[in-house]
PDB file of N, CA and C in Angstrom:
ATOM      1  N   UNK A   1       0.848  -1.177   0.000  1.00  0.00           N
ATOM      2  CA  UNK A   1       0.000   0.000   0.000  1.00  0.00           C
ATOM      3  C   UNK A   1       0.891   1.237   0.000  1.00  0.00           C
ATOM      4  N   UNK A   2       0.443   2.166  -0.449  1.00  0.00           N
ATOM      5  CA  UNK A   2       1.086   3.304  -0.813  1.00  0.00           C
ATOM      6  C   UNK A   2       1.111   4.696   0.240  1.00  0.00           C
ATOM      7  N   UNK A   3       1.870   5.736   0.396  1.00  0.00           N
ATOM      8  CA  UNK A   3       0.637   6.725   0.843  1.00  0.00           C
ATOM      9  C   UNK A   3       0.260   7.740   0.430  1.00  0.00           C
ATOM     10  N   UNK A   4      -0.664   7.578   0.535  1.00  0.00           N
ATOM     11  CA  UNK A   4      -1.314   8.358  -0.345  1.00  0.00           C
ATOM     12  C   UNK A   4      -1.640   9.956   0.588  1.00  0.00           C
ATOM     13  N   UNK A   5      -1.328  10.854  -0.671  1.00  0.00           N
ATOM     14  CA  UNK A   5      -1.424  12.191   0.649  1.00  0.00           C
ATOM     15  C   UNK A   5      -2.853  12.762   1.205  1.00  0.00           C
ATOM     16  N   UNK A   6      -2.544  13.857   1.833  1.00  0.00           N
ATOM     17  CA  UNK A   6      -4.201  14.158   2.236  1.00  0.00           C
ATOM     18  C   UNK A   6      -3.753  15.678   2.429  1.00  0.00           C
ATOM     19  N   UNK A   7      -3.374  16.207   1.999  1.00  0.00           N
ATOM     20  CA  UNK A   7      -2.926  17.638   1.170  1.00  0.00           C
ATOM     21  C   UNK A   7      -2.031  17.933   0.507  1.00  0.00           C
ATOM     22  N   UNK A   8      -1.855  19.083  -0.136  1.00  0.00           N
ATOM     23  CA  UNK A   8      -1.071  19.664  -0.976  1.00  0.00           C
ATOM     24  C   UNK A   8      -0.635  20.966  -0.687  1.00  0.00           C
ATOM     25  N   UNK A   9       0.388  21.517  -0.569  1.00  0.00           N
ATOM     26  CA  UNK A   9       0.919  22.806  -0.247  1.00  0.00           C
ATOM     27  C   UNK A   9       1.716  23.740  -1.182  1.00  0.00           C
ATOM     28  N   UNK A  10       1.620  24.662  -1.512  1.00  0.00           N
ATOM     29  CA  UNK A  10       1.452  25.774  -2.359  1.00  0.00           C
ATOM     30  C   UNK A  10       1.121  25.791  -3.836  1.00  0.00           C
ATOM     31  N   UNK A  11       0.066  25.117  -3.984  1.00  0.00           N
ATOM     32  CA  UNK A  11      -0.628  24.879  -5.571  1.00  0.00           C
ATOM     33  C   UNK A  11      -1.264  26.308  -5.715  1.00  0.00           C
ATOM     34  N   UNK A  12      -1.621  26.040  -7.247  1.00  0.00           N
ATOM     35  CA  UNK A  12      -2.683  26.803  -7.340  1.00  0.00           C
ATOM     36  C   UNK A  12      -3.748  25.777  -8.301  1.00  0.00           C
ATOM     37  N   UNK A  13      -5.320  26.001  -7.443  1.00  0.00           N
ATOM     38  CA  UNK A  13      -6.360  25.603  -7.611  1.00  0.00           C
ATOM     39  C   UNK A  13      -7.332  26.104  -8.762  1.00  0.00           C
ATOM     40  N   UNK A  14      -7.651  25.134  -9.843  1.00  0.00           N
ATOM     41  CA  UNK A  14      -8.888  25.577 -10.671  1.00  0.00           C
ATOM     42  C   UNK A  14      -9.898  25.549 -10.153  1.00  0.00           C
ATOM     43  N   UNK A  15     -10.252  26.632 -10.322  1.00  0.00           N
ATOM     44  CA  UNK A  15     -11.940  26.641  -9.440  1.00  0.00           C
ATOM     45  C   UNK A  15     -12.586  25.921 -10.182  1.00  0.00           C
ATOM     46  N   UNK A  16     -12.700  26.192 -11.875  1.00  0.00           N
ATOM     47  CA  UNK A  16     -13.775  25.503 -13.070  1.00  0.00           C
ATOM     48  C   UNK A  16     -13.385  23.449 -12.906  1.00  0.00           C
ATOM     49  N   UNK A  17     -14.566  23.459 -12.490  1.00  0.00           N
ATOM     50  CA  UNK A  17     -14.299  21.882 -12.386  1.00  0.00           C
ATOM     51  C   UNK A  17     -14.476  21.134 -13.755  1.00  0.00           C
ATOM     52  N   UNK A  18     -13.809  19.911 -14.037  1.00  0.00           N
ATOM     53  CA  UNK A  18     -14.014  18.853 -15.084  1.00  0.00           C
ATOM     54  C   UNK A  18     -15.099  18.104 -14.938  1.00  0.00           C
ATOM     55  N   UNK A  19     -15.749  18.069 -15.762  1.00  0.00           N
ATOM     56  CA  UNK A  19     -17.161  17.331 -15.347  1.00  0.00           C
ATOM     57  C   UNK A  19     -17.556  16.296 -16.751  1.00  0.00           C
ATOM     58  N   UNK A  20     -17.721  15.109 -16.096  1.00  0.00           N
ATOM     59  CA  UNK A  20     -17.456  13.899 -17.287  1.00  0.00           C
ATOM     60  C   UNK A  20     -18.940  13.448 -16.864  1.00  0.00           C
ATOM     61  N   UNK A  21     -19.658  12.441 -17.972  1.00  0.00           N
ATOM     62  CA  UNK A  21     -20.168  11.463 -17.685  1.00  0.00           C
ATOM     63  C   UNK A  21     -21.918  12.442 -16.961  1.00  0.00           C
ATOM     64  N   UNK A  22     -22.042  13.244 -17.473  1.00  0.00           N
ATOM     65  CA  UNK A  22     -23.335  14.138 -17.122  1.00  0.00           C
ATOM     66  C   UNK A  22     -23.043  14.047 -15.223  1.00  0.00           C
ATOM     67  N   UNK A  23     -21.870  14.690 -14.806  1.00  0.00           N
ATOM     68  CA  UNK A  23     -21.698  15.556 -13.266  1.00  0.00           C
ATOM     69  C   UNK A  23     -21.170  13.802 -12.686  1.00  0.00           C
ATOM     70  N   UNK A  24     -21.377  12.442 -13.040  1.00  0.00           N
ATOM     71  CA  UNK A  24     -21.089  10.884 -12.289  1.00  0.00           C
ATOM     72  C   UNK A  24     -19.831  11.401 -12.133  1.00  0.00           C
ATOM     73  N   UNK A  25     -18.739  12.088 -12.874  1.00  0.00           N
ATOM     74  CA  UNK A  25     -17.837  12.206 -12.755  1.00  0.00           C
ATOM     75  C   UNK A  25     -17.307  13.763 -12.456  1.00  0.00           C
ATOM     76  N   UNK A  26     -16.194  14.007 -11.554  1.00  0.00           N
ATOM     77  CA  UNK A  26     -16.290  15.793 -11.181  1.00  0.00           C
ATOM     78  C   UNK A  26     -14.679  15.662 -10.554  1.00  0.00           C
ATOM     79  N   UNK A  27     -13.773  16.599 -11.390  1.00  0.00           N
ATOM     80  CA  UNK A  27     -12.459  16.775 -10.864  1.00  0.00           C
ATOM     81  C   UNK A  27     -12.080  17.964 -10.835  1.00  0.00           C
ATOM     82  N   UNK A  28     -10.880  18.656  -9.855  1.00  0.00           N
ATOM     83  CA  UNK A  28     -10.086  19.410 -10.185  1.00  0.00           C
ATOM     84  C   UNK A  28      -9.192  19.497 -10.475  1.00  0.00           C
ATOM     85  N   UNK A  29      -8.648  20.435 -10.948  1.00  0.00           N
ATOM     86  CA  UNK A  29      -6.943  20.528 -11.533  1.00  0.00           C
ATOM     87  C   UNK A  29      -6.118  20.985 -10.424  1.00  0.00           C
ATOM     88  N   UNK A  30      -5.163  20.679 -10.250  1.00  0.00           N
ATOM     89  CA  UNK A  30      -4.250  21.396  -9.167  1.00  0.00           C
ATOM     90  C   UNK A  30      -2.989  21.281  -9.912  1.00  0.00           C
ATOM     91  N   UNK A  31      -2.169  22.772  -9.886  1.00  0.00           N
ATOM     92  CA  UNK A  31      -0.985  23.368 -10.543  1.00  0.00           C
ATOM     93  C   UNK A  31       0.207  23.544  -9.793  1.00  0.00           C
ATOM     94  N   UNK A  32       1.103  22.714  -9.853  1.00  0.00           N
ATOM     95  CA  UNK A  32       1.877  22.387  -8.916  1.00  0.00           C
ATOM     96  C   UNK A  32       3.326  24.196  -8.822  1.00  0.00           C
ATOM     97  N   UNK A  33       3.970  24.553  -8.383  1.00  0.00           N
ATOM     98  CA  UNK A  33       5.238  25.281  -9.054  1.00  0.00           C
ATOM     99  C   UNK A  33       6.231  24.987 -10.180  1.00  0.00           C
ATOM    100  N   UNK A  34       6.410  23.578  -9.686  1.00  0.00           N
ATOM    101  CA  UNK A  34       7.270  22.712 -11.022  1.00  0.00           C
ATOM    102  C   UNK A  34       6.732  22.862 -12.165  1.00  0.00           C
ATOM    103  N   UNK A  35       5.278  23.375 -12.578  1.00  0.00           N
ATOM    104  CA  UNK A  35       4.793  22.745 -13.682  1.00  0.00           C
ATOM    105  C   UNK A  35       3.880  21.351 -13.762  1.00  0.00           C
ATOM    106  N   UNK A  36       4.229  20.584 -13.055  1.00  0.00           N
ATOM    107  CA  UNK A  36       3.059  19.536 -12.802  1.00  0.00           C
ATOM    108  C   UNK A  36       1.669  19.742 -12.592  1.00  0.00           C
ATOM    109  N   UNK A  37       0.925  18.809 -12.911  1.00  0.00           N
ATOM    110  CA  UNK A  37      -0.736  18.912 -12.693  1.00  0.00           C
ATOM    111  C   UNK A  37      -0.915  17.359 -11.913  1.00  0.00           C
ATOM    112  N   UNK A  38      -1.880  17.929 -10.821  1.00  0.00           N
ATOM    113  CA  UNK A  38      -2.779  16.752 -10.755  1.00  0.00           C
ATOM    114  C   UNK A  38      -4.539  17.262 -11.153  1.00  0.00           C
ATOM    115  N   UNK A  39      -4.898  16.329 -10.474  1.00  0.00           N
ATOM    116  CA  UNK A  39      -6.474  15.962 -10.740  1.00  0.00           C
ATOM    117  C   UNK A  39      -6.485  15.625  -9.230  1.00  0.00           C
ATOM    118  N   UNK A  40      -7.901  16.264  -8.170  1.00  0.00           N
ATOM    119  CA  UNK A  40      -8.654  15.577  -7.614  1.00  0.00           C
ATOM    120  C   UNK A  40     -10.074  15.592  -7.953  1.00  0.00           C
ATOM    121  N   UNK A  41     -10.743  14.286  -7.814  1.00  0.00           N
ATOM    122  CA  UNK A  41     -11.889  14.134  -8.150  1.00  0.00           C
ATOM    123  C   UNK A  41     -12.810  13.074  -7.468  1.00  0.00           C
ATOM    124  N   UNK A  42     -14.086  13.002  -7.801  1.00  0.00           N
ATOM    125  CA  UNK A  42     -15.037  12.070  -7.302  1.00  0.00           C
ATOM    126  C   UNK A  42     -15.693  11.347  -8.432  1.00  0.00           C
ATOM    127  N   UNK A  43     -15.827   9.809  -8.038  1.00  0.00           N
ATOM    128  CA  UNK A  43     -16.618   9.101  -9.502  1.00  0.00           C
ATOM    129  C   UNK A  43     -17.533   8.832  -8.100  1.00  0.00           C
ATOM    130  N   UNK A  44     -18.908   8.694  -8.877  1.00  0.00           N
ATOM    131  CA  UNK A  44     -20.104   8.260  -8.306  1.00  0.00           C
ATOM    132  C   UNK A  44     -20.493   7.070  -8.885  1.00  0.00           C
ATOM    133  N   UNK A  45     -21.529   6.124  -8.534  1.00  0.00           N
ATOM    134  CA  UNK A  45     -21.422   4.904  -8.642  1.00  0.00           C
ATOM    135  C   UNK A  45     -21.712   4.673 -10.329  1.00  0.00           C
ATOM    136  N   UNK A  46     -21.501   3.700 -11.098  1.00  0.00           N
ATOM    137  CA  UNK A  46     -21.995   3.890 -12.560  1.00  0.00           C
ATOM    138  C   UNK A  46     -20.247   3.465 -12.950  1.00  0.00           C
ATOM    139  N   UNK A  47     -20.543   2.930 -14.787  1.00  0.00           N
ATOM    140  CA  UNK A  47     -19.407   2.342 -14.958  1.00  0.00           C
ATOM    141  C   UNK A  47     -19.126   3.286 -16.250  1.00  0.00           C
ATOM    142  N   UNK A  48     -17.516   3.881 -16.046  1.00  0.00           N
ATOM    143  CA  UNK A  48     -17.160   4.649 -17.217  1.00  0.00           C
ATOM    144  C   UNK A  48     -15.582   4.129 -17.920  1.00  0.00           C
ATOM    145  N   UNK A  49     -15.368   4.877 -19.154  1.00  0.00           N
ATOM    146  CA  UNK A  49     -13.922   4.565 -19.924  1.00  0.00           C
ATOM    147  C   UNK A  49     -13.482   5.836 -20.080  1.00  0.00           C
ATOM    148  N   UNK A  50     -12.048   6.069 -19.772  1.00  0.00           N
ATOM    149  CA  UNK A  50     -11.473   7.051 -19.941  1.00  0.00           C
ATOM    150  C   UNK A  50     -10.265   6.800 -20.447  1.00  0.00           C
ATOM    151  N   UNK A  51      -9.767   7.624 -21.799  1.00  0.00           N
ATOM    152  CA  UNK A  51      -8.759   7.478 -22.494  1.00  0.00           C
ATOM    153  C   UNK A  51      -7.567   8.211 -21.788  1.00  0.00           C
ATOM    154  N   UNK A  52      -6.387   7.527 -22.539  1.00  0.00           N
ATOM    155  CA  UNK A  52      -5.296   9.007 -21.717  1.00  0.00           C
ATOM    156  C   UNK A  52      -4.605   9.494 -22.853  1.00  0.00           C
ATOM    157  N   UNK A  53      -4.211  10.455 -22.405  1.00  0.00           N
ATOM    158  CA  UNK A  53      -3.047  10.875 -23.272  1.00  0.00           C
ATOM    159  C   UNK A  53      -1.267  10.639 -23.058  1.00  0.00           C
ATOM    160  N   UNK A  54      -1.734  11.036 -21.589  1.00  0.00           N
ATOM    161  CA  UNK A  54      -0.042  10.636 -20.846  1.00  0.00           C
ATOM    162  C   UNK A  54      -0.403   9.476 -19.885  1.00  0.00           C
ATOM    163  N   UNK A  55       0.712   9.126 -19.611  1.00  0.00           N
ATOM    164  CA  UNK A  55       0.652   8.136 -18.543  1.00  0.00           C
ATOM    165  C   UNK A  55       0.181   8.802 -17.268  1.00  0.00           C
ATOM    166  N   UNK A  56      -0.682   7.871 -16.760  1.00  0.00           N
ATOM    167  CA  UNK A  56      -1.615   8.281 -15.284  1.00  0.00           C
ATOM    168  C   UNK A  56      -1.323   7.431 -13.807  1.00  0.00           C
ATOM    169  N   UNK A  57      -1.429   7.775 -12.864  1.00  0.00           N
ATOM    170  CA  UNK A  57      -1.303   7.096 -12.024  1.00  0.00           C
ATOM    171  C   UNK A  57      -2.989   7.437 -11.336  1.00  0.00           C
ATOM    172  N   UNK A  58      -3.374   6.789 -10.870  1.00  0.00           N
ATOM    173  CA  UNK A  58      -5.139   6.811  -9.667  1.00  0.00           C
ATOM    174  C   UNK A  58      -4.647   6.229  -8.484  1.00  0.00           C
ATOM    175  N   UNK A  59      -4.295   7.695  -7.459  1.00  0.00           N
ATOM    176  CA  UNK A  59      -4.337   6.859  -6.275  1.00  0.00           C
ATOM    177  C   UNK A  59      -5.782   6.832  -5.321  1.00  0.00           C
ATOM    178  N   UNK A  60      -6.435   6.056  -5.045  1.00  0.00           N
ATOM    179  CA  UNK A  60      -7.850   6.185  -3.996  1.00  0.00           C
ATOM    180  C   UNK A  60      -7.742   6.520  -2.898  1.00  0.00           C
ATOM    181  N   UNK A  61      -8.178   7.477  -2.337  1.00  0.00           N
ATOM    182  CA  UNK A  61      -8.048   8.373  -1.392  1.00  0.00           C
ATOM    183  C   UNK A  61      -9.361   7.700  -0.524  1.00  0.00           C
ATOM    184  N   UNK A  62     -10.463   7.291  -1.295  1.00  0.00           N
ATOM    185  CA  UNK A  62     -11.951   6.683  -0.449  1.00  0.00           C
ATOM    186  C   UNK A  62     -12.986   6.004  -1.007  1.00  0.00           C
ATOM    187  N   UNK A  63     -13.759   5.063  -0.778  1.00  0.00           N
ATOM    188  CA  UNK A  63     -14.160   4.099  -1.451  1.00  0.00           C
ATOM    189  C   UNK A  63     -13.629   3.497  -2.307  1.00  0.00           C
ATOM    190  N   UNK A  64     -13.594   2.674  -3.024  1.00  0.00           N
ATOM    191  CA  UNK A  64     -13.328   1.669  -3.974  1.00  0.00           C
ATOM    192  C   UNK A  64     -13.718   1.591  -5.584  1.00  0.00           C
ATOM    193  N   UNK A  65     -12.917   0.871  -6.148  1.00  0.00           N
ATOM    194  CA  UNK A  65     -13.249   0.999  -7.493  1.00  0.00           C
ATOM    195  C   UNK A  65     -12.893  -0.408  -8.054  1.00  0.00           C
ATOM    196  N   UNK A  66     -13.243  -0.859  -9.285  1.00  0.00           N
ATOM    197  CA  UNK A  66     -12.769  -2.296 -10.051  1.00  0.00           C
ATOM    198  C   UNK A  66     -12.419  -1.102 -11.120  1.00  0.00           C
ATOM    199  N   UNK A  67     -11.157  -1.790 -11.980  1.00  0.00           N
ATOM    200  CA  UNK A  67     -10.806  -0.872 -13.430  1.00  0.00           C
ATOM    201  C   UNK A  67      -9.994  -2.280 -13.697  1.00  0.00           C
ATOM    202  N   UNK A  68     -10.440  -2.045 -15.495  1.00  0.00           N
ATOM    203  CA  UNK A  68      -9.663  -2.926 -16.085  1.00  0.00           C
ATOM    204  C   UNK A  68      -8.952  -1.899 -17.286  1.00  0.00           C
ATOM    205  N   UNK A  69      -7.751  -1.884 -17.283  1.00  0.00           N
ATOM    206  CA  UNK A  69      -6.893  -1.159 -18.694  1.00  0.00           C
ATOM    207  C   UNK A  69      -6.878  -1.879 -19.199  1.00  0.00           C
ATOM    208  N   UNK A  70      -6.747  -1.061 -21.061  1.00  0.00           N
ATOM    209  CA  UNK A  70      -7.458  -1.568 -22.026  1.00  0.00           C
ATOM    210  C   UNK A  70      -6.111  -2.424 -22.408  1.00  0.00           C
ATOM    211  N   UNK A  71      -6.557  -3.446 -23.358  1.00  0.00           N
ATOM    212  CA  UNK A  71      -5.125  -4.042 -23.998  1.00  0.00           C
ATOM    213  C   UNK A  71      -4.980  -4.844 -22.296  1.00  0.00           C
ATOM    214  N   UNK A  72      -5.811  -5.373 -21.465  1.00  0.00           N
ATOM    215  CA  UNK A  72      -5.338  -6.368 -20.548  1.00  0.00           C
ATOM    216  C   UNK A  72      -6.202  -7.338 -20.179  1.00  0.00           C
ATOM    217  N   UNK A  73      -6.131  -8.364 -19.784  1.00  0.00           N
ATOM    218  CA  UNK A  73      -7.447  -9.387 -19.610  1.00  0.00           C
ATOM    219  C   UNK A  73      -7.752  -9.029 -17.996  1.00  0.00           C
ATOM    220  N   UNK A  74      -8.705  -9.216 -17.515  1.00  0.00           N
ATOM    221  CA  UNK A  74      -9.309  -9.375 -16.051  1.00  0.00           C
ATOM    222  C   UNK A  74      -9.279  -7.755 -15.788  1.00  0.00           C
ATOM    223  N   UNK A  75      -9.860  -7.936 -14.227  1.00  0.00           N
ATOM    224  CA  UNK A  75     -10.219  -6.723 -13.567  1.00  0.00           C
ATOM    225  C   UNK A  75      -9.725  -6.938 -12.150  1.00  0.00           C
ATOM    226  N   UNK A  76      -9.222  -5.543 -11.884  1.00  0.00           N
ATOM    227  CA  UNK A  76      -8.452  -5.555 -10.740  1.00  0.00           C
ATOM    228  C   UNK A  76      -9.482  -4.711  -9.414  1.00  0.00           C
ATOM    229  N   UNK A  77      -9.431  -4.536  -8.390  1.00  0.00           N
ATOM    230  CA  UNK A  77     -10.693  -3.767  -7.221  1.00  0.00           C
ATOM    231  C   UNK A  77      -9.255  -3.042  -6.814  1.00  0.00           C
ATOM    232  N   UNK A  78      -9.770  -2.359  -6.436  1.00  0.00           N
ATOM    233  CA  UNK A  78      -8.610  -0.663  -5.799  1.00  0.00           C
ATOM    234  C   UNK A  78      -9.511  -0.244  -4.570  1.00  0.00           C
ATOM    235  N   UNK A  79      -9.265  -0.640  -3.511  1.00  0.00           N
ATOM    236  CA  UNK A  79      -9.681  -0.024  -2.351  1.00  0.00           C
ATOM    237  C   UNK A  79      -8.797   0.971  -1.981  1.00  0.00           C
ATOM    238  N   UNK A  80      -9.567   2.462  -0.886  1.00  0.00           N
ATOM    239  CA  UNK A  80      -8.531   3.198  -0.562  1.00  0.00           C
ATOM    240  C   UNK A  80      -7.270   2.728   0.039  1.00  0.00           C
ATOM    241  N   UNK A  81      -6.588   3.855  -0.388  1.00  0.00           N
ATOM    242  CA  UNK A  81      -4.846   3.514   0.087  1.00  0.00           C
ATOM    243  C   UNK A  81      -4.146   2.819  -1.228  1.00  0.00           C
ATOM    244  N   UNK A  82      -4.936   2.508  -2.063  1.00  0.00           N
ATOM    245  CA  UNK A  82      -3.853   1.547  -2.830  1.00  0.00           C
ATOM    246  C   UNK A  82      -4.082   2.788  -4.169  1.00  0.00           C
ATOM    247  N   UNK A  83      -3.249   1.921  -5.424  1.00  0.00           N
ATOM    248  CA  UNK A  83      -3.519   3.036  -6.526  1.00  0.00           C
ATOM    249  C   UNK A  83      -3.259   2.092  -7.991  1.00  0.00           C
ATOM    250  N   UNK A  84      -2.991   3.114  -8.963  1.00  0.00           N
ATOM    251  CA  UNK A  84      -2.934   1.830 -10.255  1.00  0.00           C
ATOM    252  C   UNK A  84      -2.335   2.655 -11.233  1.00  0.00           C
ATOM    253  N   UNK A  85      -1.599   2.524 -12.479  1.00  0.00           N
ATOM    254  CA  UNK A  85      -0.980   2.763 -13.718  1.00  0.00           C
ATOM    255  C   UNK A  85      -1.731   2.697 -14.678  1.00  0.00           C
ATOM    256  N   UNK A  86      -1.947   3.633 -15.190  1.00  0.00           N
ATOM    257  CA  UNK A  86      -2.288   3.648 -17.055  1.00  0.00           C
ATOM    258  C   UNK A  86      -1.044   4.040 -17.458  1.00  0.00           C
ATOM    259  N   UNK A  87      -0.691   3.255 -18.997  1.00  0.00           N
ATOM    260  CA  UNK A  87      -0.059   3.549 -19.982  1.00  0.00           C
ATOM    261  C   UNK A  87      -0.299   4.789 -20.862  1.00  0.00           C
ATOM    262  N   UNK A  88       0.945   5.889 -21.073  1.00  0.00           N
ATOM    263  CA  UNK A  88       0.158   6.844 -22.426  1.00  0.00           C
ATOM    264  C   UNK A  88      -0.518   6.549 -23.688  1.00  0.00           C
ATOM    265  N   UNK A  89      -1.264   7.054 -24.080  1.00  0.00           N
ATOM    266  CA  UNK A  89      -1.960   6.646 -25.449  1.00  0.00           C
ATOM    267  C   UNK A  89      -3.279   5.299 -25.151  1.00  0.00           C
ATOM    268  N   UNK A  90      -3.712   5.133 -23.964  1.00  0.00           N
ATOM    269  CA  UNK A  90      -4.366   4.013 -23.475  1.00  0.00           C
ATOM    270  C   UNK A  90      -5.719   4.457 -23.159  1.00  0.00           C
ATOM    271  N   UNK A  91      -5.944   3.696 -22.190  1.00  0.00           N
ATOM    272  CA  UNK A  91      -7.078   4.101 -21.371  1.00  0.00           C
ATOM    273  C   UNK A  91      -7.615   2.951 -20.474  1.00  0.00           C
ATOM    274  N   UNK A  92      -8.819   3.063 -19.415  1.00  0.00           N
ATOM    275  CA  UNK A  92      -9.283   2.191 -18.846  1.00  0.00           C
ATOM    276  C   UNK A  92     -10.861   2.647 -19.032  1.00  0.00           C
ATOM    277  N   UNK A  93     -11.503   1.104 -18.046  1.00  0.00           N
ATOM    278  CA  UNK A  93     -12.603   1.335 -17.555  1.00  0.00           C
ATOM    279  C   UNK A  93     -12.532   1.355 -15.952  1.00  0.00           C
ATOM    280  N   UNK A  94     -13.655   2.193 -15.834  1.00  0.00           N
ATOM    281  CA  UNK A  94     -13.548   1.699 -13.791  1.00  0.00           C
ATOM    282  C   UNK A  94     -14.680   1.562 -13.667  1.00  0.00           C
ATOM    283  N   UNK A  95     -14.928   1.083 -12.716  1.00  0.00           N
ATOM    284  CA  UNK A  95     -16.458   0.756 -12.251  1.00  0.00           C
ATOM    285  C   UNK A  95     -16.637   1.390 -10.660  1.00  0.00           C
ATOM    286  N   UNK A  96     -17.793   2.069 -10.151  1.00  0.00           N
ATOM    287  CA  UNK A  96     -17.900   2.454  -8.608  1.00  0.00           C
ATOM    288  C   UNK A  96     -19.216   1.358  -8.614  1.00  0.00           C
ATOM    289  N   UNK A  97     -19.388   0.888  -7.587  1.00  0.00           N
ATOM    290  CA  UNK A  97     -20.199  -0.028  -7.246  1.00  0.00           C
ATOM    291  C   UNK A  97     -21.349   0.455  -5.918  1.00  0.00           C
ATOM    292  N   UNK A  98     -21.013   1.382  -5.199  1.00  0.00           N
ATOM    293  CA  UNK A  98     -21.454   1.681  -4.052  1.00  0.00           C
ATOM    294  C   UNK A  98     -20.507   2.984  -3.488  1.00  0.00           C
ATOM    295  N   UNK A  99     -21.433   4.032  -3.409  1.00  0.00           N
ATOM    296  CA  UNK A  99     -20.322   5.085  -2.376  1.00  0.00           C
ATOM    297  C   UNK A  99     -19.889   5.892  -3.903  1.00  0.00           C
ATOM    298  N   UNK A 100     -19.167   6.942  -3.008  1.00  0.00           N
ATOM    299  CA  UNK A 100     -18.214   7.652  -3.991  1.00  0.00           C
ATOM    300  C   UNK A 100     -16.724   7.120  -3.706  1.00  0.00           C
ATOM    301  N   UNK A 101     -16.019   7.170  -4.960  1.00  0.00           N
ATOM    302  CA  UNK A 101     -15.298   6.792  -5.072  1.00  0.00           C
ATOM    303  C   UNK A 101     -14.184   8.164  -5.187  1.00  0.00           C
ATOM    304  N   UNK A 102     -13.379   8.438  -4.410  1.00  0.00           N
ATOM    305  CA  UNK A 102     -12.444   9.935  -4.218  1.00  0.00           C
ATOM    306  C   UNK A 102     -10.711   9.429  -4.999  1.00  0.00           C
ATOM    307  N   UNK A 103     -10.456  10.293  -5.647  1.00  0.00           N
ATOM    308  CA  UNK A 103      -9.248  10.052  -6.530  1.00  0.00           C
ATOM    309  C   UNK A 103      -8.383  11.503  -6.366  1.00  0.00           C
ATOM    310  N   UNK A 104      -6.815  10.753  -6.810  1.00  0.00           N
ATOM    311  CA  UNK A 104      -5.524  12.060  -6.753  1.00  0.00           C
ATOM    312  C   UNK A 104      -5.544  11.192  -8.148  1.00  0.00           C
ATOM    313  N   UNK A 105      -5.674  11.655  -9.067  1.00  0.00           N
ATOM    314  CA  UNK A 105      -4.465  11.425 -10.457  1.00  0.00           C
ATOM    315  C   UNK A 105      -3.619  12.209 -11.173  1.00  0.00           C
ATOM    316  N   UNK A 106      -2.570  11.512 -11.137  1.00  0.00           N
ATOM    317  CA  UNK A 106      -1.171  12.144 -11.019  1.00  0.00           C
ATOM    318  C   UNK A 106      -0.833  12.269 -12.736  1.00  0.00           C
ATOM    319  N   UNK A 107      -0.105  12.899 -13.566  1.00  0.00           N
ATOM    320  CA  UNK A 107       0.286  12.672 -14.882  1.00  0.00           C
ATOM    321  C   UNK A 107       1.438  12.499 -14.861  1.00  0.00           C
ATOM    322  N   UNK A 108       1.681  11.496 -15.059  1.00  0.00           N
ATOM    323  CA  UNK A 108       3.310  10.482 -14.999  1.00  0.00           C
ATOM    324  C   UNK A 108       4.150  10.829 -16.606  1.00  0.00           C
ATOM    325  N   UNK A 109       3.560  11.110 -17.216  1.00  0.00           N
ATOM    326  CA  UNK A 109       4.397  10.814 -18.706  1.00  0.00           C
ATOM    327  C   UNK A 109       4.227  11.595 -19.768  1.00  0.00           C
TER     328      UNK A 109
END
């Protein structure tokens, strides 16, 4: 298990949220000094696919998720604390089953 953080210190915050999937899905951007971005966000229960462009990391911050990336057989469950890899140029599915599901995704690549 990983750890996963539970703040961030001197970002700057998009107020305009990302909103996927008619509002099931709702993130923000956070702008690091380096130049880095993350994403925090919430998936609500319902099953979606999201492509990438760069490589991603999803760490779960609360509730749970199943995701299978594309180009792989089976499905993996991600309870909080743990997290998972997308490849650039890819994508996954995830599934929330119950609860909201709370995410940090990181852009690795």
């Amino acid at each position: 298990m990983s750890s996963i953080p539970t703040q961030f210190s001197n970002v700057t915050a998009v107020a305009k949220a990302n909103v996927y999937f008619e509002g099931k899905v709702v993130s923000h951007s956070i702008l690091f000094p380096d130049g880095s971005k993350k994403t925090l966000g919430l998936i609500y229960p319902g099953e979606f696919h999201f492509g990438t462009e760069k490589a991603e990391r999803m760490e779960i911050v609360a509730g749970a998720c199943s995701v299978k990336i594309d180009g792989q057989t089976g499905t993996a469950t991600y309870p909080a604390g743990e997290s998972f890899e997308v490849p650039a140029k890819s994508g996954f599915d995830i599934e929330v089953n119950g609860g909201i599901c709370e995410y940090i995704c990181s852009f690795i690549g």
